[in-house]
C-alpha atoms as a PDB file:
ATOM      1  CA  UNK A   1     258.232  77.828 187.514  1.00  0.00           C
ATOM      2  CA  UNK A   2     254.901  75.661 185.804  1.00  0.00           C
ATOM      3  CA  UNK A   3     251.371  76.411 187.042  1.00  0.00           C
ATOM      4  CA  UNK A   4     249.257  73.960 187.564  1.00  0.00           C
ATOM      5  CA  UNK A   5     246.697  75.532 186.241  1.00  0.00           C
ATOM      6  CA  UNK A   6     246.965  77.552 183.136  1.00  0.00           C
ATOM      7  CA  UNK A   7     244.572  80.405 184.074  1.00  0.00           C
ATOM      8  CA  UNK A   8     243.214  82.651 180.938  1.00  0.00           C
ATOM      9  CA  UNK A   9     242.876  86.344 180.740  1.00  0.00           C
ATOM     10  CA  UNK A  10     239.352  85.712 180.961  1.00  0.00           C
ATOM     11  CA  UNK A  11     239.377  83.646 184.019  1.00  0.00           C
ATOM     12  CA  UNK A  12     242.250  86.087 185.769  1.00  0.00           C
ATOM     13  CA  UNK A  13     239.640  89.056 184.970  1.00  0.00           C
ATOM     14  CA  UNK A  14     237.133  87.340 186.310  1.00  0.00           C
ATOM     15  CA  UNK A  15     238.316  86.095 189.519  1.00  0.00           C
ATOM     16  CA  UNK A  16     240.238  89.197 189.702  1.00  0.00           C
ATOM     17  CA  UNK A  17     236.978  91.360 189.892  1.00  0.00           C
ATOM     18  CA  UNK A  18     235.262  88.646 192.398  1.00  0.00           C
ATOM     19  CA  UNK A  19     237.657  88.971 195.069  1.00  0.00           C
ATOM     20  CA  UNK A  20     238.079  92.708 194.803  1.00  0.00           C
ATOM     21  CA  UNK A  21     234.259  92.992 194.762  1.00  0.00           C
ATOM     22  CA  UNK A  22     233.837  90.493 197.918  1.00  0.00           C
ATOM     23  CA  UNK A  23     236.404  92.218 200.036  1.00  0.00           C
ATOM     24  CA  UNK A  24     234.474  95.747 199.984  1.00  0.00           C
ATOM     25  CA  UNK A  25     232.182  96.460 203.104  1.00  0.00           C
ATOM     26  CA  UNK A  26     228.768  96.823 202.025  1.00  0.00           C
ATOM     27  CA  UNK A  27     225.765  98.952 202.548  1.00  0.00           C
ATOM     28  CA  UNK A  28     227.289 102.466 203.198  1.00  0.00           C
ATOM     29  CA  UNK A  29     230.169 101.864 200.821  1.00  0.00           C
ATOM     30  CA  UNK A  30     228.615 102.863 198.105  1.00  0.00           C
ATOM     31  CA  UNK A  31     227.114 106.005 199.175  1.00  0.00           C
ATOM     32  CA  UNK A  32     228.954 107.766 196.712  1.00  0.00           C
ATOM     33  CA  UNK A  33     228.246 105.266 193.840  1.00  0.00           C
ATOM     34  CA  UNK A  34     226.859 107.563 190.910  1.00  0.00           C
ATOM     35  CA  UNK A  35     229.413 110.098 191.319  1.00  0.00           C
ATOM     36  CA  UNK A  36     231.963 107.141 191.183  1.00  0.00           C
ATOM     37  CA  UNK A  37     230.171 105.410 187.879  1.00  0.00           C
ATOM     38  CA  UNK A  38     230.479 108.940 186.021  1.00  0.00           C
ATOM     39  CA  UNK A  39     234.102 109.238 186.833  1.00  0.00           C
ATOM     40  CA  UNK A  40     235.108 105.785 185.718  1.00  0.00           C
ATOM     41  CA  UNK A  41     233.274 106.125 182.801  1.00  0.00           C
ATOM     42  CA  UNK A  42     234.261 109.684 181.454  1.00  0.00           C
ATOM     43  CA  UNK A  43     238.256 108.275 182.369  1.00  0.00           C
ATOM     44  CA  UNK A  44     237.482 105.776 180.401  1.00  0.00           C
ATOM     45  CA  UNK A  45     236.090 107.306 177.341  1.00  0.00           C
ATOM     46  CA  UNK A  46     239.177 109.523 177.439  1.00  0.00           C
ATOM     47  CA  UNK A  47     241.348 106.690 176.933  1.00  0.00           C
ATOM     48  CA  UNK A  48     243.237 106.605 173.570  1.00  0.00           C
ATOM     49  CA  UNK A  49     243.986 102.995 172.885  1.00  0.00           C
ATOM     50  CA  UNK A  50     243.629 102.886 169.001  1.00  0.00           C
ATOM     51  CA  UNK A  51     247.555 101.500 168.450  1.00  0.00           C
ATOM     52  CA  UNK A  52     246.315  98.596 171.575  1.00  0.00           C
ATOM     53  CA  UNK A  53     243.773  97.093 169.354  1.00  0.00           C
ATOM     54  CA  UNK A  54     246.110  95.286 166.748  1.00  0.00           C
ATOM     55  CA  UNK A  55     248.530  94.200 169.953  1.00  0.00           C
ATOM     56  CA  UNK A  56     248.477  90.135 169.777  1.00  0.00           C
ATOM     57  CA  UNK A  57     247.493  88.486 173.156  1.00  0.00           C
ATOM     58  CA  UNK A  58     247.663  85.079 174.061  1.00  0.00           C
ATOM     59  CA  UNK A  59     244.290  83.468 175.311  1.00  0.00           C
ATOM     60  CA  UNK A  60     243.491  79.538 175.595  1.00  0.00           C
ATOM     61  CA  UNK A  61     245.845  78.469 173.003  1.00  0.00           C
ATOM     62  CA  UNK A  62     245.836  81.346 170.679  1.00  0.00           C
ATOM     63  CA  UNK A  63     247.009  84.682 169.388  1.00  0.00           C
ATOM     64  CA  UNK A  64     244.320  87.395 168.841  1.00  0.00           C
ATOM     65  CA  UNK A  65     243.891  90.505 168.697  1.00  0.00           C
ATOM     66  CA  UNK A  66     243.879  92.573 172.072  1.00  0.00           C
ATOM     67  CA  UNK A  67     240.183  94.153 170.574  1.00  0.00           C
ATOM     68  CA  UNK A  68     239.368  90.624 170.382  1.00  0.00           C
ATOM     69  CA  UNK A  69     240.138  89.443 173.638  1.00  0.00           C
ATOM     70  CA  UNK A  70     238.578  92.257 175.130  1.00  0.00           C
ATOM     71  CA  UNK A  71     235.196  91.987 173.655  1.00  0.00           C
ATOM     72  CA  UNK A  72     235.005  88.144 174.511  1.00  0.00           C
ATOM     73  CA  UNK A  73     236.486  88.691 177.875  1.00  0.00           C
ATOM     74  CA  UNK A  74     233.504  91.282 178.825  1.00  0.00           C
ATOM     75  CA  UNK A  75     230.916  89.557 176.577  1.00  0.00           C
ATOM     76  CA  UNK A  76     231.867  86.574 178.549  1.00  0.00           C
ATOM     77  CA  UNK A  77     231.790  88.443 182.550  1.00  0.00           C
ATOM     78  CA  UNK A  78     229.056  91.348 181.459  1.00  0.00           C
ATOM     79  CA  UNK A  79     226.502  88.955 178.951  1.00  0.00           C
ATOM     80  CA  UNK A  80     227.377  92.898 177.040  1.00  0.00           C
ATOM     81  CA  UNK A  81     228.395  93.429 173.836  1.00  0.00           C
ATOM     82  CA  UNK A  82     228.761  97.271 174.690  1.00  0.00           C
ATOM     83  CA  UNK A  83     229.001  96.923 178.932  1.00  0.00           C
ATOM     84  CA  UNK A  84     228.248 100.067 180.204  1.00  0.00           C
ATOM     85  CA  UNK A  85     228.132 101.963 176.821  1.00  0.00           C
ATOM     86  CA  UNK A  86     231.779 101.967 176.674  1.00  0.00           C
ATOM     87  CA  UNK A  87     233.931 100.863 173.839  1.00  0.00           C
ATOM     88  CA  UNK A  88     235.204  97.679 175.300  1.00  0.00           C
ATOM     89  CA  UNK A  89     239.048  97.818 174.615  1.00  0.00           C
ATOM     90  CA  UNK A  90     238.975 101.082 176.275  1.00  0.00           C
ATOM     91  CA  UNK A  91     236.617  99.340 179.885  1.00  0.00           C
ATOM     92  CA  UNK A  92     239.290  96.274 179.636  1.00  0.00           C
ATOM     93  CA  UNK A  93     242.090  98.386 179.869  1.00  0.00           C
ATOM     94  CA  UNK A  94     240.941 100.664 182.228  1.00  0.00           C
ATOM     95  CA  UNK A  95     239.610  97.921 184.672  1.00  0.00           C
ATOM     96  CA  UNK A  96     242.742  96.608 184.950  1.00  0.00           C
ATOM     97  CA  UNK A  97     244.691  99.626 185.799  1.00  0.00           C
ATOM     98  CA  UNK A  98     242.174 101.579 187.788  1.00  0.00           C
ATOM     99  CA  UNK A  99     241.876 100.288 191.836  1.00  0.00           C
ATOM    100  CA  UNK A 100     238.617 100.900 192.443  1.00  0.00           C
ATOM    101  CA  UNK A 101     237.159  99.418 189.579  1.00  0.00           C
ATOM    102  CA  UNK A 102     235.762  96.563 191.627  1.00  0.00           C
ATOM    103  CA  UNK A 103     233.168  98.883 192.933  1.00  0.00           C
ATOM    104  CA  UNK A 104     231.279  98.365 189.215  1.00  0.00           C
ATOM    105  CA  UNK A 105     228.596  96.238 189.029  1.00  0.00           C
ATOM    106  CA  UNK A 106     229.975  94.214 185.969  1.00  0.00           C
ATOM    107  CA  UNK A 107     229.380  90.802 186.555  1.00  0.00           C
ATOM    108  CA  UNK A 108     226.169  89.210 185.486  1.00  0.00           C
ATOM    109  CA  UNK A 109     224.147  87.286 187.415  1.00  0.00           C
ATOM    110  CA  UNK A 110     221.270  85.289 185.258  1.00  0.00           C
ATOM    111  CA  UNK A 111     219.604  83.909 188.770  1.00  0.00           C
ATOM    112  CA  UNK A 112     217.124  85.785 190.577  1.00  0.00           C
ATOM    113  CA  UNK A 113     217.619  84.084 193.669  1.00  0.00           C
ATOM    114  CA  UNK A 114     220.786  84.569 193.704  1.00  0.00           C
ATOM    115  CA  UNK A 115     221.000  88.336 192.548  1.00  0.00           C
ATOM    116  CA  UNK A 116     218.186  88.721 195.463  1.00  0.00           C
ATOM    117  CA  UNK A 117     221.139  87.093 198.729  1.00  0.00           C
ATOM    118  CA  UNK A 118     223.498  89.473 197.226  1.00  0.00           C
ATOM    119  CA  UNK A 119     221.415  92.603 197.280  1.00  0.00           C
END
């Protein structure tokens, strides 16, 4: 079966983190939100994904490396070289296997007035 639309890893991640993050309630939610942030984070430094980073991956015509891809994909969502602190093979991976990763704050939002209607 052909897709229309031939949808990247960037663009899945993307969207992928958009919905998840506009189908949480808000306000109250996030009550718990540091304790959350440490958790993700010290999972994800714990992460051992050294053989991952040579793995090819297919993005927008192209084999890369899986390193690759995941510092463009975050670089491109975050505006981070580093997002978060965290290595970024070891954030991608983790993002995508972790549930409630859409409760990160990951995606960056350059306009004020915007930022402002979602706070």
């Amino acid at each position: 079966m052909k897709f229309p639309i031939k949808l990247t890893a960037k663009a899945f991640l993307f969207f992928a983190m958009l919905v998840a993050a506009l189908t949480i309630a808000p306000s109250d939610a996030f009550a718990d939100r540091p304790a959350f942030d440490q958790k993700f984070l010290d999972q994800t430094a714990r992460l051992d994904v050294e053989v991952l980073r040579t793995l090819p991956a297919h993005d927008s015509g192209r084999l890369k490396p899986l390193d690759t891809l995941a510092r463009e994909t975050l670089l491109y969502i975050t505006g981070s070289r580093k997002p978060m602190g965290v290595d970024p093979l070891k954030l991608f991976i983790n993002l995508m296997v972790e549930p409630d990763a859409a409760q990160l704050q990951l995606i960056e939002i350059r306009s004020v007035d915007l930022r402002k209607s979602l706070n």
